[in-house]
PDB file of N, CA and C in Angstrom:
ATOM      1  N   UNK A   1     -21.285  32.527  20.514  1.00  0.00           N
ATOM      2  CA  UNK A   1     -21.456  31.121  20.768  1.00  0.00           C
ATOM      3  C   UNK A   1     -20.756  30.262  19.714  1.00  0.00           C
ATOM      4  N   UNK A   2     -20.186  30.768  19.042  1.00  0.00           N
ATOM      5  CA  UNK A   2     -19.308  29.859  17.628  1.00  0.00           C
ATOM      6  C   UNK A   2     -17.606  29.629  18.275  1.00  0.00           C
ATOM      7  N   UNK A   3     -17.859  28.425  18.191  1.00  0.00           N
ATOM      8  CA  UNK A   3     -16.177  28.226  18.525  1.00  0.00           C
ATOM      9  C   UNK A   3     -15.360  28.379  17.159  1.00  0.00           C
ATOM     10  N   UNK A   4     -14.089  29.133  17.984  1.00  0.00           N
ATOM     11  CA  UNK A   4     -12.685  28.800  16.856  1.00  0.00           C
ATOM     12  C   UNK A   4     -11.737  28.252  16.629  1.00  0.00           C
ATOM     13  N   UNK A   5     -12.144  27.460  15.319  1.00  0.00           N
ATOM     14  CA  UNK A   5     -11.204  26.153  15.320  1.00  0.00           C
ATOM     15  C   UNK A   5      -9.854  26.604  15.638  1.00  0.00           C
ATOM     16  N   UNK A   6      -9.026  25.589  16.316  1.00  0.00           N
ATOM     17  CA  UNK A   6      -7.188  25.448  16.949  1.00  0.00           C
ATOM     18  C   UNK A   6      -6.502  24.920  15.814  1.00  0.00           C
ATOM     19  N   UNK A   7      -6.187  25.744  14.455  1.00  0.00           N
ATOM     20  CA  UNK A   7      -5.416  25.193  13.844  1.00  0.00           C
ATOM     21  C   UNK A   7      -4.149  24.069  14.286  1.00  0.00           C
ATOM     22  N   UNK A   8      -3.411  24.785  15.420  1.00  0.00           N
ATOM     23  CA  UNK A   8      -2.141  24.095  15.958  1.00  0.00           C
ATOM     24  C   UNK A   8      -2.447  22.910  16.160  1.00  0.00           C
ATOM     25  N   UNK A   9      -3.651  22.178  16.504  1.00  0.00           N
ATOM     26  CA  UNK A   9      -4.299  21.344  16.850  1.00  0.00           C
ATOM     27  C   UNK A   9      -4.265  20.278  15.838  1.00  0.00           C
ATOM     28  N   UNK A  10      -5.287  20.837  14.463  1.00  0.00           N
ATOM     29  CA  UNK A  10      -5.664  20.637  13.819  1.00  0.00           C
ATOM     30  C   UNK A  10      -4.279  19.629  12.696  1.00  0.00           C
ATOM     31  N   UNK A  11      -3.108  20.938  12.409  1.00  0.00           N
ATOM     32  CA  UNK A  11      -1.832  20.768  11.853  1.00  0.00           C
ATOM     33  C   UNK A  11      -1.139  19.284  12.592  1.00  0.00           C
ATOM     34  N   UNK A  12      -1.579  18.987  13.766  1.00  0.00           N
ATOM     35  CA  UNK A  12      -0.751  18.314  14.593  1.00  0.00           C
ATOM     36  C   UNK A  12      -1.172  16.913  14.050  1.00  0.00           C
ATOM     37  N   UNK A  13      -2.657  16.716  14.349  1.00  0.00           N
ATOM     38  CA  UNK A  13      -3.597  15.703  13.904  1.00  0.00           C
ATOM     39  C   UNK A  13      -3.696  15.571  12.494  1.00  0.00           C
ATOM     40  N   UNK A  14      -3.576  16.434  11.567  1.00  0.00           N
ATOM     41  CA  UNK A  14      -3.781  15.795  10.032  1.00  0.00           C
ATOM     42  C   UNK A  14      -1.531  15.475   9.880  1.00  0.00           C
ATOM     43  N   UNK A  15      -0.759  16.295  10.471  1.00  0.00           N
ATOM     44  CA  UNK A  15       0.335  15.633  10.553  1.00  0.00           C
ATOM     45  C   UNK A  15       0.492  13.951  10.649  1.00  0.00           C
ATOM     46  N   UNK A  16       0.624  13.549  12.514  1.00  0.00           N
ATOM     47  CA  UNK A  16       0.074  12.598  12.764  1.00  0.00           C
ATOM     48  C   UNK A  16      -0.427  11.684  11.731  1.00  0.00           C
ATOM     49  N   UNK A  17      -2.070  11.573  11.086  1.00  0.00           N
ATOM     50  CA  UNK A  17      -2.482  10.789  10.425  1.00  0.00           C
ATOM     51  C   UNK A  17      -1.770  10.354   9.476  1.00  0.00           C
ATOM     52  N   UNK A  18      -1.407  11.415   8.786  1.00  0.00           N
ATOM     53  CA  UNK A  18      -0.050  11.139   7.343  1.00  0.00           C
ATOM     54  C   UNK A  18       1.124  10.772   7.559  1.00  0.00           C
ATOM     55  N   UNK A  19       1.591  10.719   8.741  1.00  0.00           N
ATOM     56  CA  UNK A  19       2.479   9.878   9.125  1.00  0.00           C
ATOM     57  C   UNK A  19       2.565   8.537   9.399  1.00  0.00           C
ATOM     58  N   UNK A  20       1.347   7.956  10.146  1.00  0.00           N
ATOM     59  CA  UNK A  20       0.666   6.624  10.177  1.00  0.00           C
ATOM     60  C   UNK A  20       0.890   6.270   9.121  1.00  0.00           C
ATOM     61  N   UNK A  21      -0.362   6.641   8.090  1.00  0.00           N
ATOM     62  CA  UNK A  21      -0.545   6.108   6.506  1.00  0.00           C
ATOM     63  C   UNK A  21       0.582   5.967   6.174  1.00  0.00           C
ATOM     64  N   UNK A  22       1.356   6.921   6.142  1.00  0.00           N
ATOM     65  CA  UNK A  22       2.921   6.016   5.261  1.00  0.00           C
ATOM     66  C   UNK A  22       3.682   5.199   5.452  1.00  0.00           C
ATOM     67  N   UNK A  23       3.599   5.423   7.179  1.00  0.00           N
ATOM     68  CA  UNK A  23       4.501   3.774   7.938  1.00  0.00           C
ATOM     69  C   UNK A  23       3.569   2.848   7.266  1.00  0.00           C
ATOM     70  N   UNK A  24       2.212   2.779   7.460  1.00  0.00           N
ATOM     71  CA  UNK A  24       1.474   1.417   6.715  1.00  0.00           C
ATOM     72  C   UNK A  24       1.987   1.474   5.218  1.00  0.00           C
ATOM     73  N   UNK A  25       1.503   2.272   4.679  1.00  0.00           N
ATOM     74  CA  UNK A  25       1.690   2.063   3.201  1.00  0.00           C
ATOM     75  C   UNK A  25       3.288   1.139   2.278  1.00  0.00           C
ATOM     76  N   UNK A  26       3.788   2.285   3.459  1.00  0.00           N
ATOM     77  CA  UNK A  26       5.522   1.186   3.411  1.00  0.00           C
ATOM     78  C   UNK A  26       6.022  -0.030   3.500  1.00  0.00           C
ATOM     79  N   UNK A  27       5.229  -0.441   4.890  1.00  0.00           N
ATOM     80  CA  UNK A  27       5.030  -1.860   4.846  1.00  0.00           C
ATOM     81  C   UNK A  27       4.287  -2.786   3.669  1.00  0.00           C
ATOM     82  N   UNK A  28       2.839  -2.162   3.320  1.00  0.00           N
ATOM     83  CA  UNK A  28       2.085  -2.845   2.648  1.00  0.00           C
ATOM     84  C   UNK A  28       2.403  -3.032   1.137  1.00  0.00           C
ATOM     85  N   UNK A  29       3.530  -2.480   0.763  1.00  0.00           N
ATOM     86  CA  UNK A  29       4.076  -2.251  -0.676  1.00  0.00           C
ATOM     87  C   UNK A  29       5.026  -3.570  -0.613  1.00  0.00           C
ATOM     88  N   UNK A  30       5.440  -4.526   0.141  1.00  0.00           N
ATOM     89  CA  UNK A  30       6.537  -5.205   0.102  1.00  0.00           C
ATOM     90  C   UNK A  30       6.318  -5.971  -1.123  1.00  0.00           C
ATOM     91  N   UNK A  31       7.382  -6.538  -2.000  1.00  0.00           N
ATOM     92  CA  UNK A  31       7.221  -7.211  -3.087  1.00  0.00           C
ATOM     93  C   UNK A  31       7.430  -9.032  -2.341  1.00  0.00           C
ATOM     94  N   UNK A  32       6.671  -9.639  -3.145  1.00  0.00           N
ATOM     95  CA  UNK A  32       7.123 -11.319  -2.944  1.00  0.00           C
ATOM     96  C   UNK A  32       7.925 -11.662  -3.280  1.00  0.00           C
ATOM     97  N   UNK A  33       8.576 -12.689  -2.829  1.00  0.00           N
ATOM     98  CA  UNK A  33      10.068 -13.259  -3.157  1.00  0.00           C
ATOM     99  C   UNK A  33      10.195 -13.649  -4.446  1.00  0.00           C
ATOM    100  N   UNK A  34       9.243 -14.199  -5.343  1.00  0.00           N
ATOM    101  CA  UNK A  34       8.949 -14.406  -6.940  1.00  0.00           C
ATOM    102  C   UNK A  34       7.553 -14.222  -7.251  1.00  0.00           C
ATOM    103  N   UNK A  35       7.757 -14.246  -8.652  1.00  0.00           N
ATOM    104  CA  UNK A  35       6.362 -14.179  -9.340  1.00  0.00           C
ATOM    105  C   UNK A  35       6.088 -14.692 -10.420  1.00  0.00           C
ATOM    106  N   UNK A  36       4.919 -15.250 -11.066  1.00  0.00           N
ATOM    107  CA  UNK A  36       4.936 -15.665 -12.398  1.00  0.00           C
ATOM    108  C   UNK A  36       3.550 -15.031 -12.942  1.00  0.00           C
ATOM    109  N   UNK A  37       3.973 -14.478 -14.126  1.00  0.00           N
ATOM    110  CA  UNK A  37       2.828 -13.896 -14.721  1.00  0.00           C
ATOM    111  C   UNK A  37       2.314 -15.250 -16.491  1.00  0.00           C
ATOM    112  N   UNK A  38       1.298 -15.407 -15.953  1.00  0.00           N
ATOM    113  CA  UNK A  38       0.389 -16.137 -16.878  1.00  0.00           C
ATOM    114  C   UNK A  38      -0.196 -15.260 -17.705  1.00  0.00           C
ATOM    115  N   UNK A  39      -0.311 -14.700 -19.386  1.00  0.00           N
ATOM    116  CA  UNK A  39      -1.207 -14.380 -20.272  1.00  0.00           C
ATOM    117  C   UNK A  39      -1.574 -14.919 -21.041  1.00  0.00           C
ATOM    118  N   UNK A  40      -3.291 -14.614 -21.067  1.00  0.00           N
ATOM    119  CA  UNK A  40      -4.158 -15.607 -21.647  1.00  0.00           C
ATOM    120  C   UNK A  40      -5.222 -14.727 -22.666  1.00  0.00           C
ATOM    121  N   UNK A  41      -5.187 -15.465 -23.967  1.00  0.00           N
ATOM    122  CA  UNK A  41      -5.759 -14.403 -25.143  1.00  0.00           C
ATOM    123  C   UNK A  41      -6.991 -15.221 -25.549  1.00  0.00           C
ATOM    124  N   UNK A  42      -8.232 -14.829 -25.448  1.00  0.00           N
ATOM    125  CA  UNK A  42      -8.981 -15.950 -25.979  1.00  0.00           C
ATOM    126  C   UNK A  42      -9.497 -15.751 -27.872  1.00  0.00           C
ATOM    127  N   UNK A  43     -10.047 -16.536 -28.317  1.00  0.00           N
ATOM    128  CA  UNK A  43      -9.921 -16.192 -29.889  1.00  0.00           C
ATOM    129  C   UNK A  43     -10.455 -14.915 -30.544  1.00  0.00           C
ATOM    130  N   UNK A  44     -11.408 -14.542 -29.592  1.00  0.00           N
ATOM    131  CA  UNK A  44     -12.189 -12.887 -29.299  1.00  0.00           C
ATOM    132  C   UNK A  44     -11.182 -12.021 -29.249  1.00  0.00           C
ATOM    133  N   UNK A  45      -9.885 -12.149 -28.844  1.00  0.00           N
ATOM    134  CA  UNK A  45      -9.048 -11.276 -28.526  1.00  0.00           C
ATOM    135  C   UNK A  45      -8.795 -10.344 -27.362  1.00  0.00           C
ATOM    136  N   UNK A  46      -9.894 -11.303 -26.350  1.00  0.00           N
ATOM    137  CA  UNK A  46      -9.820 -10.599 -25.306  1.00  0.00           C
ATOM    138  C   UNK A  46      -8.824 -11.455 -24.077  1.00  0.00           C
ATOM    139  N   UNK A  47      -8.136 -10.124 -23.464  1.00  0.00           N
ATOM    140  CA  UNK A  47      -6.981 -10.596 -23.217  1.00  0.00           C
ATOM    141  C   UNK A  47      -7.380 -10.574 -21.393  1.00  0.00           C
ATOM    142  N   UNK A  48      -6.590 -11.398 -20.547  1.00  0.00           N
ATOM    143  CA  UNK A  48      -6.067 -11.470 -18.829  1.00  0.00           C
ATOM    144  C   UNK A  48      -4.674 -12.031 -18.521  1.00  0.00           C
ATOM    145  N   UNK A  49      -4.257 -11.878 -17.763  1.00  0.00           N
ATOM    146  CA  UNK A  49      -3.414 -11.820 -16.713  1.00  0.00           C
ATOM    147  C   UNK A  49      -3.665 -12.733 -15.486  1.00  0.00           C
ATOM    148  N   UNK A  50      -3.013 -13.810 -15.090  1.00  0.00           N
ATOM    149  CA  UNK A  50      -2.515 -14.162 -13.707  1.00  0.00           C
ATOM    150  C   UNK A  50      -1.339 -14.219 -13.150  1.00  0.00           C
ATOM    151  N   UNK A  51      -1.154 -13.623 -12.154  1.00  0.00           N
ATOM    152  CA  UNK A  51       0.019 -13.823 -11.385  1.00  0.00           C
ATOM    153  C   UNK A  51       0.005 -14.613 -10.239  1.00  0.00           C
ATOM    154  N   UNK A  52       1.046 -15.337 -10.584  1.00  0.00           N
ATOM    155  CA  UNK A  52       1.287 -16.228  -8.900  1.00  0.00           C
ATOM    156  C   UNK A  52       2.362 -16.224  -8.221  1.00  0.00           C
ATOM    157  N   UNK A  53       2.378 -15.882  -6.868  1.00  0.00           N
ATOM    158  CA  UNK A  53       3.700 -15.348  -6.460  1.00  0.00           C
ATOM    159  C   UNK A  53       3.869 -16.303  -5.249  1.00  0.00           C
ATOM    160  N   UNK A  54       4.742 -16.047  -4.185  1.00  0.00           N
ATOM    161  CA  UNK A  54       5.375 -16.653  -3.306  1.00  0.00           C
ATOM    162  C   UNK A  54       6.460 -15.729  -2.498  1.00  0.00           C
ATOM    163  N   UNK A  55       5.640 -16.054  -1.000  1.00  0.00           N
ATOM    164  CA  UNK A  55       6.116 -15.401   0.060  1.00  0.00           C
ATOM    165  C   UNK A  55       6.661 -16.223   1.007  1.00  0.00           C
ATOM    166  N   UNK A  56       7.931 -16.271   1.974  1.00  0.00           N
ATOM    167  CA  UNK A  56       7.797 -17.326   3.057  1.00  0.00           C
ATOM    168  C   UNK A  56       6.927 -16.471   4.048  1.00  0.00           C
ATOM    169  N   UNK A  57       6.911 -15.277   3.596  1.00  0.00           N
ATOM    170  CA  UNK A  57       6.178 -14.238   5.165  1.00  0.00           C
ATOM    171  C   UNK A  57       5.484 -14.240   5.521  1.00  0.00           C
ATOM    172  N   UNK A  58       4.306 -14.724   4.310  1.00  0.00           N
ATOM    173  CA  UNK A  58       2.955 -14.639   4.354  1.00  0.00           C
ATOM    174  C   UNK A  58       2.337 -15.495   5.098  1.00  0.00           C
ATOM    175  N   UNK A  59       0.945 -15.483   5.436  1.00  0.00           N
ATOM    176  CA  UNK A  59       0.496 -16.240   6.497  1.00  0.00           C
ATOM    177  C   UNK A  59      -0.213 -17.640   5.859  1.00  0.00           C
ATOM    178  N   UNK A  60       0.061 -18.571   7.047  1.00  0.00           N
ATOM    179  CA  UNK A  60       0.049 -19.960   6.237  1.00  0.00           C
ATOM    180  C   UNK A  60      -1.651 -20.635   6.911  1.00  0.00           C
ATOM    181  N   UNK A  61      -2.082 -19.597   8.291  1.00  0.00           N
ATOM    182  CA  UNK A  61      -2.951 -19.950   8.731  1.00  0.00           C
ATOM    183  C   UNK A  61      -4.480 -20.112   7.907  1.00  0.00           C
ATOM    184  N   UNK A  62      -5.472 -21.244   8.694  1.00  0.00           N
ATOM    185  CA  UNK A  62      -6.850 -20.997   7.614  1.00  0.00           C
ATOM    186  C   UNK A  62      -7.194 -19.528   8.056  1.00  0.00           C
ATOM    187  N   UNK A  63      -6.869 -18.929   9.207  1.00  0.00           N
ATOM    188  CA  UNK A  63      -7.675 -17.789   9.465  1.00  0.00           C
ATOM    189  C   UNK A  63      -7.144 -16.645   8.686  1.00  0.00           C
ATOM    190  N   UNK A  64      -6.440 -16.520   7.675  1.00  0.00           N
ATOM    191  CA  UNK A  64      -6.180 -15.716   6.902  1.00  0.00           C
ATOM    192  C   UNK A  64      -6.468 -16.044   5.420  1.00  0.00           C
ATOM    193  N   UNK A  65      -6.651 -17.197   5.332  1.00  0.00           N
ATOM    194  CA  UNK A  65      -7.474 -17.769   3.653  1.00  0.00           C
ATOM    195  C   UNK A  65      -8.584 -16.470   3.351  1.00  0.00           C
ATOM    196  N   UNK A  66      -8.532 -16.058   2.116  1.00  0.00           N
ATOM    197  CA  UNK A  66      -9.316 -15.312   1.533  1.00  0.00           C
ATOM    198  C   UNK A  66      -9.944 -16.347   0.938  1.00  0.00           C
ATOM    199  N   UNK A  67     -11.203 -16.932   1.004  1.00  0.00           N
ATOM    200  CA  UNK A  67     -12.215 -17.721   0.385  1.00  0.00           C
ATOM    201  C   UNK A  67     -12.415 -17.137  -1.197  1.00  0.00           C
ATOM    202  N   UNK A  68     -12.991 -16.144  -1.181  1.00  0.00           N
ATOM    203  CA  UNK A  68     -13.753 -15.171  -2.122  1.00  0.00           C
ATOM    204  C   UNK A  68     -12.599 -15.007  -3.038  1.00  0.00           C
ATOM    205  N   UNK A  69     -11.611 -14.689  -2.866  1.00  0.00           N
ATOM    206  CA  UNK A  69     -10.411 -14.399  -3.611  1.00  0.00           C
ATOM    207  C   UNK A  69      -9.874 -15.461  -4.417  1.00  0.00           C
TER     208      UNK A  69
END
């Protein structure tokens, strides 16, 4: 009563998936057209980073505003 797993199957589908992921990943790596990096040291010596960049690609709609962000 124990089934046996279909590797061929299996190879096809974890293929597949890792192929997806990298078309995304490829896309999602794109750099912005500029950037400016802000560093900020406070007298503690503790240090941050802002960057502000600029895309024309990016989306200009409210339905893509990250609030929280």
């Amino acid at each position: 009563m124990y089934r046996t797993l279909n590797f061929d199957k299996m190879k096809k589908a974890i293929t597949g998936i890792t192929l997806i992921f990298t078309i995304i990943l490829c896309y999602a790596q794109q750099d912005t057209q500029w950037i400016i990096s802000f560093y900020f040291e406070t007298a503690d010596g503790q240090k941050d980073t802002v960057y502000i960049g600029y895309d024309p690609e990016a989306h200009e709609s409210p339905d893509y505003i990250d609030e929280q962000f």
